[in-house]
N, C-alpha and C. Protein backbone atom coordinates (compact mmCIF):
# COMPACT_ATOMS: atom_id res chain seq x y z
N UNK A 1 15.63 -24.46 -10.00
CA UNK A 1 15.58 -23.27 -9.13
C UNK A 1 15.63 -22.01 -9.99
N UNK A 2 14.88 -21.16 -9.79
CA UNK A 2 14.84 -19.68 -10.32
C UNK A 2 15.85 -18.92 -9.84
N UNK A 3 16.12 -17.95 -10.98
CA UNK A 3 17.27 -17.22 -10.17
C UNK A 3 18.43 -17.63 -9.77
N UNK A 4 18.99 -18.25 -10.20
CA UNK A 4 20.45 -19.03 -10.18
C UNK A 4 21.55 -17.40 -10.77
N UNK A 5 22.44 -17.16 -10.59
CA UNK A 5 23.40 -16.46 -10.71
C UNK A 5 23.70 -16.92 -12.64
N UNK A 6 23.75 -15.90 -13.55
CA UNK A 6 23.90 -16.60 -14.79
C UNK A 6 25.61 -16.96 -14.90
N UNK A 7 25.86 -17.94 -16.19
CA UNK A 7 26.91 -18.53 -16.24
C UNK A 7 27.99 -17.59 -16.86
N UNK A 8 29.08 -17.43 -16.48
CA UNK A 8 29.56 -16.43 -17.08
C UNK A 8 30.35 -16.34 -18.49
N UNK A 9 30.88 -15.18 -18.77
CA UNK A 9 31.33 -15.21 -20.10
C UNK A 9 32.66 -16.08 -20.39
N UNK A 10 32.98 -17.21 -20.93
CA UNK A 10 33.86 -17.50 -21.04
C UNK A 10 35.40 -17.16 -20.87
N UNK A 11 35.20 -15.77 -21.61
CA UNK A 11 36.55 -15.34 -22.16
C UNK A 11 36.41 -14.13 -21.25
N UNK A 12 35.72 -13.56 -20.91
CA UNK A 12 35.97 -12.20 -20.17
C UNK A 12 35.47 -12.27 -18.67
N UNK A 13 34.94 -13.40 -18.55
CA UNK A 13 34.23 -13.81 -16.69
C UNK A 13 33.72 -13.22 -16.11
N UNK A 14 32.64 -12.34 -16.87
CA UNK A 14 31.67 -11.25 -16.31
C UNK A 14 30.56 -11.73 -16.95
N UNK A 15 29.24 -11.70 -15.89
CA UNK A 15 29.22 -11.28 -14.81
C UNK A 15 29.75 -12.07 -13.96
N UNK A 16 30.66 -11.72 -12.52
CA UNK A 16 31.46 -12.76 -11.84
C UNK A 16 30.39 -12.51 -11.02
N UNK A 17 30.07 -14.30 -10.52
CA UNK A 17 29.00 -14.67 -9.71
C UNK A 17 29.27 -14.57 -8.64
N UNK A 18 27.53 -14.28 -7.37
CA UNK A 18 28.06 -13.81 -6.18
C UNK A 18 29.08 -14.94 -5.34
N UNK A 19 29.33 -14.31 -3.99
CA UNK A 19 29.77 -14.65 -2.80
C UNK A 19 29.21 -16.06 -2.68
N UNK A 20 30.41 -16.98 -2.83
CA UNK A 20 29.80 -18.94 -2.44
C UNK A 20 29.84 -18.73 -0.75
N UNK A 21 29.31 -19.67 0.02
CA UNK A 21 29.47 -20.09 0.90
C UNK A 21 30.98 -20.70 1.58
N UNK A 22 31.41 -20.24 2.92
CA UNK A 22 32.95 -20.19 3.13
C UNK A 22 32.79 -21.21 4.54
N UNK A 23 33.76 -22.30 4.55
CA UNK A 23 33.56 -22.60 5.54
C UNK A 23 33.38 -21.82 6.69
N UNK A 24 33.38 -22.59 8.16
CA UNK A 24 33.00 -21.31 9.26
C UNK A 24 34.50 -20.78 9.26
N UNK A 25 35.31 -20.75 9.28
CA UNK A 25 36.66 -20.25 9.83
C UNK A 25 37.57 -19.76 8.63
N UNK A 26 36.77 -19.95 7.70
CA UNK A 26 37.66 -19.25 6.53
C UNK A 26 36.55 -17.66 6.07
N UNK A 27 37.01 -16.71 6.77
CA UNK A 27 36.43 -15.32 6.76
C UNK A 27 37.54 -14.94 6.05
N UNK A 28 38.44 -14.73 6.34
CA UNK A 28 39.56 -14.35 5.12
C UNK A 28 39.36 -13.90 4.06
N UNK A 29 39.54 -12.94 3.24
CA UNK A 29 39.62 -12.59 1.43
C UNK A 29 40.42 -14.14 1.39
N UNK A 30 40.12 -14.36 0.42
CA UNK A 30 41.47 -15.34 -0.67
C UNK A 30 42.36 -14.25 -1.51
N UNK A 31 43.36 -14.84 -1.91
CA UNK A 31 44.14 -13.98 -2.70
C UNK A 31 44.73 -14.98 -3.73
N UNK A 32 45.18 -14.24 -4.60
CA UNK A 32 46.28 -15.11 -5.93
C UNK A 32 47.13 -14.08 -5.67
N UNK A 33 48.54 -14.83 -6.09
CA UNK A 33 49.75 -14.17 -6.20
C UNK A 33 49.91 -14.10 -8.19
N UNK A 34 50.03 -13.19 -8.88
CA UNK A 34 50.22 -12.87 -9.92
C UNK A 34 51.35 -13.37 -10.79
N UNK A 35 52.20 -13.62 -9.82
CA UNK A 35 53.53 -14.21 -9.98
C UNK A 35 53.53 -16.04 -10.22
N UNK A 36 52.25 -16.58 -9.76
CA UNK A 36 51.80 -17.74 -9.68
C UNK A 36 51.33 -18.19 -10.82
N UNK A 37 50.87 -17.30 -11.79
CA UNK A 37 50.10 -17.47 -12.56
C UNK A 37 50.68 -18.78 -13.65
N UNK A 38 51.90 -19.04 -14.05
CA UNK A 38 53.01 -19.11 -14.99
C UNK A 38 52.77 -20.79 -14.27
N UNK A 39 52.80 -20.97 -12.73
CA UNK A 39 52.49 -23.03 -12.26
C UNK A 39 51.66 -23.26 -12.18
N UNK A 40 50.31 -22.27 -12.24
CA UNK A 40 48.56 -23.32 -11.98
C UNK A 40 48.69 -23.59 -13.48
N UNK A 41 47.64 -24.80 -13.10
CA UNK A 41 47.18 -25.52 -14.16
C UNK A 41 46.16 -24.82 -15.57
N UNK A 42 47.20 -24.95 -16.50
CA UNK A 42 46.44 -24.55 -17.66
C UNK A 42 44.74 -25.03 -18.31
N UNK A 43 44.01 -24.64 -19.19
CA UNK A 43 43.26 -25.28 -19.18
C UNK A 43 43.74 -26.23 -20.86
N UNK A 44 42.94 -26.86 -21.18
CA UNK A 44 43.20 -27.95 -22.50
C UNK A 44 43.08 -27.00 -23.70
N UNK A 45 43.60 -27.19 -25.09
CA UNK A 45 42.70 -26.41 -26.05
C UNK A 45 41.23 -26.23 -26.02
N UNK A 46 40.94 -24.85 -26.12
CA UNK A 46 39.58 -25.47 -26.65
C UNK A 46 38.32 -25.03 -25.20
N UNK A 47 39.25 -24.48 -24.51
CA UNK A 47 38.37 -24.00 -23.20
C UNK A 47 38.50 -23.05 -23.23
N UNK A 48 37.81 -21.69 -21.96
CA UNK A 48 37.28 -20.87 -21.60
C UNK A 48 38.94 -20.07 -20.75
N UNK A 49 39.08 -18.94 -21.17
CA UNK A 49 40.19 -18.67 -20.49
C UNK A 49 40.17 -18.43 -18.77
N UNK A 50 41.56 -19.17 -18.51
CA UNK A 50 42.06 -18.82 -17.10
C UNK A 50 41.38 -17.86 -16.51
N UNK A 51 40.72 -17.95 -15.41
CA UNK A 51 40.23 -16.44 -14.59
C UNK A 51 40.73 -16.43 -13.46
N UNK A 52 40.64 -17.64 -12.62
CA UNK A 52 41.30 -17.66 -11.27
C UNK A 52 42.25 -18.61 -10.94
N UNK A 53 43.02 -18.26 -10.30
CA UNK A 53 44.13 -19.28 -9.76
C UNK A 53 44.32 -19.01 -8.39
N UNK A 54 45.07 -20.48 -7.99
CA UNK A 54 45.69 -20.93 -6.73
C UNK A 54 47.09 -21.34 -7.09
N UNK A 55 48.28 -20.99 -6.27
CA UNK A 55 49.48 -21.49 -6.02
C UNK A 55 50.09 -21.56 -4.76
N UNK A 56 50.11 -22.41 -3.90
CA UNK A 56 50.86 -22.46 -2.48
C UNK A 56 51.85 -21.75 -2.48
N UNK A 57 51.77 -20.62 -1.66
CA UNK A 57 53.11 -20.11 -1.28
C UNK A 57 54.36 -21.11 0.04
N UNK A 58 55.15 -20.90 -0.96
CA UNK A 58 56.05 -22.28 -0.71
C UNK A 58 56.50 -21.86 1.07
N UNK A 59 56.75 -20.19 0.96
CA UNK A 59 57.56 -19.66 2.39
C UNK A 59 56.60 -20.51 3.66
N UNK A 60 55.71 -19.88 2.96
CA UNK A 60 54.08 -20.00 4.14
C UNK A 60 54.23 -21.52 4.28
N UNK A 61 54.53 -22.20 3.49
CA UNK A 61 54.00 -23.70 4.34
C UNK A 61 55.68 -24.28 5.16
N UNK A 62 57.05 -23.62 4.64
CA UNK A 62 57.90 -23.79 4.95
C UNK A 62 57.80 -23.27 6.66
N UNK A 63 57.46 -22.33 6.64
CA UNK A 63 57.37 -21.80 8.41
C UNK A 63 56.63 -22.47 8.92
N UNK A 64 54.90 -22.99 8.37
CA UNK A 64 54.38 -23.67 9.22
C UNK A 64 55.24 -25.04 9.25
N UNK A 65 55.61 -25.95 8.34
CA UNK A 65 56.79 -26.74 8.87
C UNK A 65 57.33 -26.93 9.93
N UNK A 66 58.04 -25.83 9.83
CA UNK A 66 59.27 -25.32 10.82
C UNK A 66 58.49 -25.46 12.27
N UNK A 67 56.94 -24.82 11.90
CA UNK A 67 56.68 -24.58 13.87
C UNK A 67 56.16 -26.68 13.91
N UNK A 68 56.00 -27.21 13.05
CA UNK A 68 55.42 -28.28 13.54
C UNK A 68 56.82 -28.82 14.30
N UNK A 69 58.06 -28.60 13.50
CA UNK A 69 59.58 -29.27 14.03
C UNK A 69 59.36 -28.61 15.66
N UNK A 70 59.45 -27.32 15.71
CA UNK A 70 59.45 -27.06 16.91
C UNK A 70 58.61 -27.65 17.97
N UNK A 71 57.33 -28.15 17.57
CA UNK A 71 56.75 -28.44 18.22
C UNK A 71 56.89 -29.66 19.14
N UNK A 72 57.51 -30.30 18.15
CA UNK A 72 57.96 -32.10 18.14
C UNK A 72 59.02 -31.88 19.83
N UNK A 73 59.84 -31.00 19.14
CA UNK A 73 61.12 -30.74 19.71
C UNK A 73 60.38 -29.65 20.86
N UNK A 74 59.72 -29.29 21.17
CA UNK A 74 59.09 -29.17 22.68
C UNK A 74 58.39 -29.81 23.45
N UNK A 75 58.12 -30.96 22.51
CA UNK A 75 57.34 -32.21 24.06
C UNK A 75 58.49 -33.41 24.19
N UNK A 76 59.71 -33.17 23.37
CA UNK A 76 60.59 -34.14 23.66
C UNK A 76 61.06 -33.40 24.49
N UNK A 77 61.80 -31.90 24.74
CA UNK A 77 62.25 -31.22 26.38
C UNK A 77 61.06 -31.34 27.50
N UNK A 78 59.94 -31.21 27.26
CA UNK A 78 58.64 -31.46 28.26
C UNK A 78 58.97 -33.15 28.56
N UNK A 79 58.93 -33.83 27.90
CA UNK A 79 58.63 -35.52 28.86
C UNK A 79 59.86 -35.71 28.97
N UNK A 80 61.06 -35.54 28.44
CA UNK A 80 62.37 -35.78 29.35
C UNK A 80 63.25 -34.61 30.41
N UNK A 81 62.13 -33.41 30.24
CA UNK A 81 62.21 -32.69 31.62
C UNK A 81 64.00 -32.20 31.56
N UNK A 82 64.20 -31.95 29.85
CA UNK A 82 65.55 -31.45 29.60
C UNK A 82 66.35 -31.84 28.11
N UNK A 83 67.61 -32.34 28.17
CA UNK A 83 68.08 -32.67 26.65
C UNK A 83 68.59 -33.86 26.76
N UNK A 84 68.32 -34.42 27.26
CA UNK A 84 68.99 -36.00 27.42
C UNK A 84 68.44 -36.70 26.03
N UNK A 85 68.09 -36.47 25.04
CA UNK A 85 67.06 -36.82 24.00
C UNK A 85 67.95 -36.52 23.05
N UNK A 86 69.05 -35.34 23.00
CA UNK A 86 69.85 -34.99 21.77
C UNK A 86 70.60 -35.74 21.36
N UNK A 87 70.88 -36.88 21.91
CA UNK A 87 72.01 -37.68 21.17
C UNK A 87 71.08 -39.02 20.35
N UNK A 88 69.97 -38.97 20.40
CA UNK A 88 69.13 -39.65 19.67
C UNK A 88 68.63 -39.53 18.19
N UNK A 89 69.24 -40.28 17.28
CA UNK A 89 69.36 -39.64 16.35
C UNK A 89 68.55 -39.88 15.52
N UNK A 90 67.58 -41.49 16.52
CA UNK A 90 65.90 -41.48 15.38
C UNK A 90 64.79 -40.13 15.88
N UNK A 91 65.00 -39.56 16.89
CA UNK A 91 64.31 -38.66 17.62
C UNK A 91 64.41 -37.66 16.49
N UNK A 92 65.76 -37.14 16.19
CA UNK A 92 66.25 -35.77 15.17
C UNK A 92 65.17 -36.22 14.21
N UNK A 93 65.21 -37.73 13.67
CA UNK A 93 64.59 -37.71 12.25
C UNK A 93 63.08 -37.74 12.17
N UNK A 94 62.81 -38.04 13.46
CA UNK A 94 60.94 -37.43 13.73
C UNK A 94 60.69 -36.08 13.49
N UNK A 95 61.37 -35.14 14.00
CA UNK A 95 61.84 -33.91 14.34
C UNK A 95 62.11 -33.01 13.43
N UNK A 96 62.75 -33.03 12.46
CA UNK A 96 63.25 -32.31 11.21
C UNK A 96 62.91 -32.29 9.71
N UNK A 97 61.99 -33.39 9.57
CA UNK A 97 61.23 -33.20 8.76
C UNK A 97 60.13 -32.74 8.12
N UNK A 98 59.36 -32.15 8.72
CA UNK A 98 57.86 -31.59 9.12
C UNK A 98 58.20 -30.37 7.68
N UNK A 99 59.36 -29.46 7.61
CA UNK A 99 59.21 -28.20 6.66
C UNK A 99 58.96 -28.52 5.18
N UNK A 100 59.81 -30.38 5.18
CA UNK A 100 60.03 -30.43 3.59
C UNK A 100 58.80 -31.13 3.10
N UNK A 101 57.81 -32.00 4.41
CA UNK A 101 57.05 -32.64 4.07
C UNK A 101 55.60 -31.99 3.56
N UNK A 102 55.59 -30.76 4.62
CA UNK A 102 55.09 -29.26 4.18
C UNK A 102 54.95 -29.10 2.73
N UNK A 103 56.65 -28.56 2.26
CA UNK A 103 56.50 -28.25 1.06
C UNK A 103 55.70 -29.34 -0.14
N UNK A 104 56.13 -30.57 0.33
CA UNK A 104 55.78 -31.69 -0.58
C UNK A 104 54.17 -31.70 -0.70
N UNK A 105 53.54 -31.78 0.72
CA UNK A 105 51.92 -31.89 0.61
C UNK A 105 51.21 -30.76 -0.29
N UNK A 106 51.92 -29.71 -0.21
CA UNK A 106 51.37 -28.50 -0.89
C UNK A 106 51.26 -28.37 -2.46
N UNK A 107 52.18 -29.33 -3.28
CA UNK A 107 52.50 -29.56 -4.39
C UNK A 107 51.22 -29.61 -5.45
N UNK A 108 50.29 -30.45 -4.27
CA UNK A 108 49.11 -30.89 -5.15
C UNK A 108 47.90 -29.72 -5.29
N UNK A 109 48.16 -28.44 -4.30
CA UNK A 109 47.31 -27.34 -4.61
C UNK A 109 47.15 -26.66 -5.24
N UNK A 110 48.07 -27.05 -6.30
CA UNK A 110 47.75 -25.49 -6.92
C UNK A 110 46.52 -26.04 -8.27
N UNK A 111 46.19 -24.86 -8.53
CA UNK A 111 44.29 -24.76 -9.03
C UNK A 111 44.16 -23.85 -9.94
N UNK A 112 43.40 -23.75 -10.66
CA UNK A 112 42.73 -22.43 -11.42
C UNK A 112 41.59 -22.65 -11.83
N UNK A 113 40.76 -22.02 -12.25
CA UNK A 113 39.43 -21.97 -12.79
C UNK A 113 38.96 -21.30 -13.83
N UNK A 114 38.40 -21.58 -14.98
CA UNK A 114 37.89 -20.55 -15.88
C UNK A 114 36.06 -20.76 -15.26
N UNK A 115 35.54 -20.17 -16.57
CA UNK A 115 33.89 -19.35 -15.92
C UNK A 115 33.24 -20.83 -15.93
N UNK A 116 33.63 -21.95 -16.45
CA UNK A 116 33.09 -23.23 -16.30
C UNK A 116 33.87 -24.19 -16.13
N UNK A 117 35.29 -24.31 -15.89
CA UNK A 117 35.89 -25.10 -15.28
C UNK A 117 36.86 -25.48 -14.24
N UNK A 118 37.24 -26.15 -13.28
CA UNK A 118 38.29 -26.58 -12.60
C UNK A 118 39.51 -27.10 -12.59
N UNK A 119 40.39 -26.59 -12.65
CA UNK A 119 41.82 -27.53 -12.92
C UNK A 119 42.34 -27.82 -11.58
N UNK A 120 43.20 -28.66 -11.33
CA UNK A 120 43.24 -29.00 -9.63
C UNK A 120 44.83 -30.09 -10.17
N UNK A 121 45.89 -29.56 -9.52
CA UNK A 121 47.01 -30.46 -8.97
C UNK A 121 47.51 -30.63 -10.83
N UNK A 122 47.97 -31.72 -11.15
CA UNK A 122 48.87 -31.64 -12.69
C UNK A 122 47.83 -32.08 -13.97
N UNK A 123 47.31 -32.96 -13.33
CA UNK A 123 46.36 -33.63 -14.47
C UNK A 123 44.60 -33.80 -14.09
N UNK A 124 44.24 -33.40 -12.98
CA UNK A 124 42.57 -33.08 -12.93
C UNK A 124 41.63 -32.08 -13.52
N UNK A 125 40.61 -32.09 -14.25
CA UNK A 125 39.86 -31.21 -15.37
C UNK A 125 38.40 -31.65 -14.79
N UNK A 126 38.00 -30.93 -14.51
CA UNK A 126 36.66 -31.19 -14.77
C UNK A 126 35.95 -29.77 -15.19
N UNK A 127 34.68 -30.09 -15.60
CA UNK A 127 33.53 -29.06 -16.64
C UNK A 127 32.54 -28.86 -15.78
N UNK A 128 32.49 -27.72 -14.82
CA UNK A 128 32.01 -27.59 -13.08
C UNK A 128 30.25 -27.30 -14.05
N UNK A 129 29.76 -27.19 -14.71
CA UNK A 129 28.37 -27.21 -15.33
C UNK A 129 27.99 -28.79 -16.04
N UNK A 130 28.99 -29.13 -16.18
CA UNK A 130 28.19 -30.60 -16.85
C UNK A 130 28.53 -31.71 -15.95
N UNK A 131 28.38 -31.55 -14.20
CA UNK A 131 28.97 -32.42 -13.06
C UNK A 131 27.77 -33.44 -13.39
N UNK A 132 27.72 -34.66 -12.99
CA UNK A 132 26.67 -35.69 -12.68
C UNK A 132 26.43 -35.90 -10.96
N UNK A 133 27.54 -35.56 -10.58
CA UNK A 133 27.83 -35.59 -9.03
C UNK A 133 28.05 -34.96 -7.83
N UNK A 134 27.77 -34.37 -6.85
CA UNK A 134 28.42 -33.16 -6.03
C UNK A 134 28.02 -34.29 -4.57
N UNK A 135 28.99 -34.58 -3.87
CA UNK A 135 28.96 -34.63 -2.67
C UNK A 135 29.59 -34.20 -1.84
N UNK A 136 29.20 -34.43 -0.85
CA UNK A 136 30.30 -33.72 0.43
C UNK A 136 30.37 -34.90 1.47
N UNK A 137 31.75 -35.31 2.19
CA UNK A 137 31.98 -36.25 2.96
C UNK A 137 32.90 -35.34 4.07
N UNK A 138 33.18 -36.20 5.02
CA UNK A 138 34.21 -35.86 6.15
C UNK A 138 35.33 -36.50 5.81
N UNK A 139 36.25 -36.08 5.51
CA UNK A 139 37.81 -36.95 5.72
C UNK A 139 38.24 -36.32 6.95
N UNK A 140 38.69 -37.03 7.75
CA UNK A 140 39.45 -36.74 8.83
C UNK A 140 38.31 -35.43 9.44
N UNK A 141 39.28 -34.19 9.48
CA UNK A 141 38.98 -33.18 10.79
C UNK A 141 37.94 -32.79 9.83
N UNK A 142 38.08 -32.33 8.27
CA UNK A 142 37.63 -31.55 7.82
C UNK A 142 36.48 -32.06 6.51
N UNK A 143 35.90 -31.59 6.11
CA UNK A 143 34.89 -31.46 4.73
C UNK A 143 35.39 -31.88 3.35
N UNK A 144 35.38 -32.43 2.61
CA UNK A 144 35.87 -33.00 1.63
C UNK A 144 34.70 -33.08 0.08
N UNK A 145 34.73 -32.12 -0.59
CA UNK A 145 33.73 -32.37 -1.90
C UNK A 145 33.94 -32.86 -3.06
N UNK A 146 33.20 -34.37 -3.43
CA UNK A 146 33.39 -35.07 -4.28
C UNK A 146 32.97 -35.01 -5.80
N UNK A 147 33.76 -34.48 -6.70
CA UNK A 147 32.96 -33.60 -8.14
C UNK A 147 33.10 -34.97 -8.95
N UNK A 148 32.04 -35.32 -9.79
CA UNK A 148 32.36 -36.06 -10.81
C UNK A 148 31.51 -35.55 -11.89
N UNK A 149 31.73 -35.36 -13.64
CA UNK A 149 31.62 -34.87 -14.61
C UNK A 149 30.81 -35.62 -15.64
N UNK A 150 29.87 -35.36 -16.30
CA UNK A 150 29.66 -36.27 -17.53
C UNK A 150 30.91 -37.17 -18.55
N UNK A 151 32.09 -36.06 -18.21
CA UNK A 151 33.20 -36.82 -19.53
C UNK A 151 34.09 -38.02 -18.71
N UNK A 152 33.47 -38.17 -16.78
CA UNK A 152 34.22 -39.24 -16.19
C UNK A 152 35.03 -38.67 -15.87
N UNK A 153 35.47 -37.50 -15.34
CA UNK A 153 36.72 -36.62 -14.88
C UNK A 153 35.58 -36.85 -13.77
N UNK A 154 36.85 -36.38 -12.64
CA UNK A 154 36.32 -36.32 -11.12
C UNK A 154 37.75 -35.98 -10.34
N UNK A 155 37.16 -35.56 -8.97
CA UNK A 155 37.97 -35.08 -8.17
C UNK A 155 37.45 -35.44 -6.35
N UNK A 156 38.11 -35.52 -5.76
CA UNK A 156 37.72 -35.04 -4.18
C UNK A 156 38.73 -34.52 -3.50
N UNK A 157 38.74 -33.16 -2.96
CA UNK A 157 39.25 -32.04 -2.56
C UNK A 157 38.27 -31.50 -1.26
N UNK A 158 39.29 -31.12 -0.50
CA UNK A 158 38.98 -30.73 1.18
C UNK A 158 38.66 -29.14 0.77
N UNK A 159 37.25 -29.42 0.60
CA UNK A 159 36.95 -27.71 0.97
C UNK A 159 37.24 -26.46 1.12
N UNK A 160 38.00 -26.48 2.50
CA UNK A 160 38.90 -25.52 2.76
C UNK A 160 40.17 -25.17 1.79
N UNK A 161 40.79 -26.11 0.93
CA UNK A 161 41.64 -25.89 -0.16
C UNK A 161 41.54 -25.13 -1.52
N UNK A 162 39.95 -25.37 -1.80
CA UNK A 162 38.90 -24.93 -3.09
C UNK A 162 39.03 -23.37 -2.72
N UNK A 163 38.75 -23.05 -1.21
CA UNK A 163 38.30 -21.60 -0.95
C UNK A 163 39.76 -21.22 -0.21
N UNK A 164 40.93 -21.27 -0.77
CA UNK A 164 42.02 -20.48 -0.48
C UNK A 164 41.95 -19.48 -1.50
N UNK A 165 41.22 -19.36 -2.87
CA UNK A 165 40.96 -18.12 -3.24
C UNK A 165 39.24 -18.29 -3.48
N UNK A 166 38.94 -17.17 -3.02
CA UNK A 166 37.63 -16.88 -2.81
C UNK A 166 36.53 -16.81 -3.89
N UNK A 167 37.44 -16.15 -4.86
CA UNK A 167 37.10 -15.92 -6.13
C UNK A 167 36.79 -17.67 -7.18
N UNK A 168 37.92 -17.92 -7.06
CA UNK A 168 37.52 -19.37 -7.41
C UNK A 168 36.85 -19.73 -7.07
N UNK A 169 36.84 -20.36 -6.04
CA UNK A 169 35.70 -20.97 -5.14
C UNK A 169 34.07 -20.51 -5.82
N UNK A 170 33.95 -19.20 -5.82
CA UNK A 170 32.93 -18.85 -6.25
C UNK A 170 32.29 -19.16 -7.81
N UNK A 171 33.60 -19.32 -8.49
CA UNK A 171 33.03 -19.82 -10.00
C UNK A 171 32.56 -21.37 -10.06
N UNK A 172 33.81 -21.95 -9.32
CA UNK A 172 33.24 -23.48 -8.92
C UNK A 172 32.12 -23.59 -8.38
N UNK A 173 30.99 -22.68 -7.70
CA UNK A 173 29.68 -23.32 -6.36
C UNK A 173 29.27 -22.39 -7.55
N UNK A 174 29.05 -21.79 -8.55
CA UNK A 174 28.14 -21.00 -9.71
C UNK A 174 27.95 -22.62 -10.44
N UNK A 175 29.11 -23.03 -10.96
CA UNK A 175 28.94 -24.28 -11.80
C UNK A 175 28.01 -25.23 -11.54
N UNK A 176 28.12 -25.35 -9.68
CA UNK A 176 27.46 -26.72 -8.80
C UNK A 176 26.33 -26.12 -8.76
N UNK A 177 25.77 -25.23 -8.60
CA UNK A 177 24.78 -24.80 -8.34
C UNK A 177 23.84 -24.84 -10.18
N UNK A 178 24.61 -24.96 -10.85
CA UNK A 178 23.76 -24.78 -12.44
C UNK A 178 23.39 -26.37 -12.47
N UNK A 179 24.66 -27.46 -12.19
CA UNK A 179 25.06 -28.41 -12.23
C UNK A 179 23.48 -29.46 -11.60
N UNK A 180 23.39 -29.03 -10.78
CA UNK A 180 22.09 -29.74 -9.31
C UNK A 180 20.78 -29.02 -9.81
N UNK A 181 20.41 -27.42 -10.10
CA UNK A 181 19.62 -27.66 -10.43
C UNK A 181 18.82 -27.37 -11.99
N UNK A 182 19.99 -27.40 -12.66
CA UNK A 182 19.74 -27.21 -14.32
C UNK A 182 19.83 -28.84 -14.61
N UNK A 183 21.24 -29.22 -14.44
CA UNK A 183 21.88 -30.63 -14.95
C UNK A 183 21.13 -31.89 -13.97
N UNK A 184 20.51 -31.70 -12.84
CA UNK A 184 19.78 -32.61 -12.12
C UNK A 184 21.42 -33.44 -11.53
N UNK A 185 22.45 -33.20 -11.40
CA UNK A 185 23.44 -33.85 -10.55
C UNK A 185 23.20 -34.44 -9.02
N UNK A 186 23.25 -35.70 -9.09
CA UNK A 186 23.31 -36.13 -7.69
C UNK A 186 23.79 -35.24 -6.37
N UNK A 187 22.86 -35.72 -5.47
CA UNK A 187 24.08 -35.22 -4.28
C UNK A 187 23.91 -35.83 -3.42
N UNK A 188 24.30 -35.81 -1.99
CA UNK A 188 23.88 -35.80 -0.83
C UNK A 188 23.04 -35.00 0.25
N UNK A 189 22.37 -35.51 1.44
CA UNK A 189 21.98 -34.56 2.29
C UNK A 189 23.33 -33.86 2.40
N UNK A 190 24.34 -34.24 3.15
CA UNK A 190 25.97 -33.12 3.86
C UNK A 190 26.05 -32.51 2.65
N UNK A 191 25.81 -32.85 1.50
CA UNK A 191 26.12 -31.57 0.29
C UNK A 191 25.38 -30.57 -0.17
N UNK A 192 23.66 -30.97 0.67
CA UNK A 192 22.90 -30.14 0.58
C UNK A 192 22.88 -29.54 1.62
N UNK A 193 23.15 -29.56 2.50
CA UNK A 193 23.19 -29.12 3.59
C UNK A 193 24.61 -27.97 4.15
N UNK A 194 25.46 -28.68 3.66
CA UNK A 194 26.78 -27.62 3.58
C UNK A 194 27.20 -26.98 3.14
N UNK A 195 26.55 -27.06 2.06
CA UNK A 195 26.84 -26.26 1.10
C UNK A 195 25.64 -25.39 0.40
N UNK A 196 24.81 -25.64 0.83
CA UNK A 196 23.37 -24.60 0.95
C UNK A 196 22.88 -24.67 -0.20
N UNK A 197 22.98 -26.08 -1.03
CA UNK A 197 22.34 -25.79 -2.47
C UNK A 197 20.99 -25.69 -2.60
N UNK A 198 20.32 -25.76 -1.60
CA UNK A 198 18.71 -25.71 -1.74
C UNK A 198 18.20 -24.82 -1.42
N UNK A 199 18.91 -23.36 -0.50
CA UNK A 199 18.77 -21.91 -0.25
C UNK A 199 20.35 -21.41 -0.65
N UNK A 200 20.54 -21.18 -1.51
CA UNK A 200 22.17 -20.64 -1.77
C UNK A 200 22.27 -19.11 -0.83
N UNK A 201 23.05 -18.32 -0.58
CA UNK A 201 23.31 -16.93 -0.31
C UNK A 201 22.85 -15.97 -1.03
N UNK A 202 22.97 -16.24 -2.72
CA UNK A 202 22.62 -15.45 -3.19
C UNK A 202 21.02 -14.90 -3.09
N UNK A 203 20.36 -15.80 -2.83
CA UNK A 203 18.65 -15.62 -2.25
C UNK A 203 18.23 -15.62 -0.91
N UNK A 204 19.39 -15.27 -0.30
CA UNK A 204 19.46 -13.98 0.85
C UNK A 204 19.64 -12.43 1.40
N UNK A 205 20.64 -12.36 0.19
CA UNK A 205 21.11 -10.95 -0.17
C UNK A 205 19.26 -9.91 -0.24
């Protein structure tokens, strides 16, 4: 494909490539917290410096927690039509766990990216320009994209997680996009299709 967005500078990440494609419901900016910077994942010797990061903010998933407890604990007053349920003490343990399990699921998000690579959770690396692979599947509710690398690194990550910062996201779909049609990387129709690698955005603008 002509006109691909060029790859960026290693060390200084300019030019930063356009606007990737966002799921439908993630309109949102992404953001990094600065303060985060110190738990995403480093890159190895020998790579392209840090440009973007992800770190779960711990509060944010602690409240959503909290409303799932509540939630529990409002269809147990709805079907017993009161509290006759409180002295049940496997009920409490359905019930009260939801904040920490929160915190726990979130553990594995945090991310960063330099101008050609992905770091994802403690020990995943991949080299988003030398992929062999890009698919896209459904897990459950949501979208799920399957990266695998010439060096045998690989990943599959729910979409919506990649684009909690925007910016990332965007260096990663620069890579896939060099990856499919420089590197000839496999894909799928749902990966061509969802991800618009055969009309990207940028050749809309």
């Amino acid at each position: 494909m002509a006109n691909l967005p060029p790859k960026p500078d290693l060390q200084s990440g300019e030019p930063r490539p356009p606007g990737a494609p966002l799921d439908p419901n993630n309109s949102k900016p992404g953001r990094r917290r600065e303060s985060a910077i110190s738990k995403a994942p480093q890159p190895p010797a020998g790579e392209g410096r840090l440009l973007e990061w992800f770190y779960p903010d711990r509060s944010t998933r602690f409240i959503a927690g909290l409303f799932g407890s509540l939630v529990v604990l409002a269809v147990y007053v709805i079907r017993d039509w009161g509290f006759s349920w409180i002295g049940n003490i496997w009920l409490w343990l359905i019930a009260l766990p939801w904040p920490f399990v929160f915190l726990l699921a979130g553990r594995n998000e945090r991310m960063s990216a330099g101008a050609d690579w992905l770091a994802y959770g403690k020990d995943v690396f991949v080299k988003t320009y030398e992929l062999t692979s890009v698919k896209v599947f459904i897990d459950g509710p949501a979208p799920a994209i399957e990266m695998l690398d010439r060096h045998g690194a690989g990943l599959r990550v729910k979409t919506f997680v990649l684009q909690q910062n925007h910016e990332l996201w965007d260096l990663v779909y620069n890579g896939i996009l060099h990856s499919v049609h420089v590197g000839g990387a496999e894909t799928n129709k749902r990966a061509r299709d969802y991800l618009l690698l055969e009309f990207p955005p940028h050749l809309r603008a």
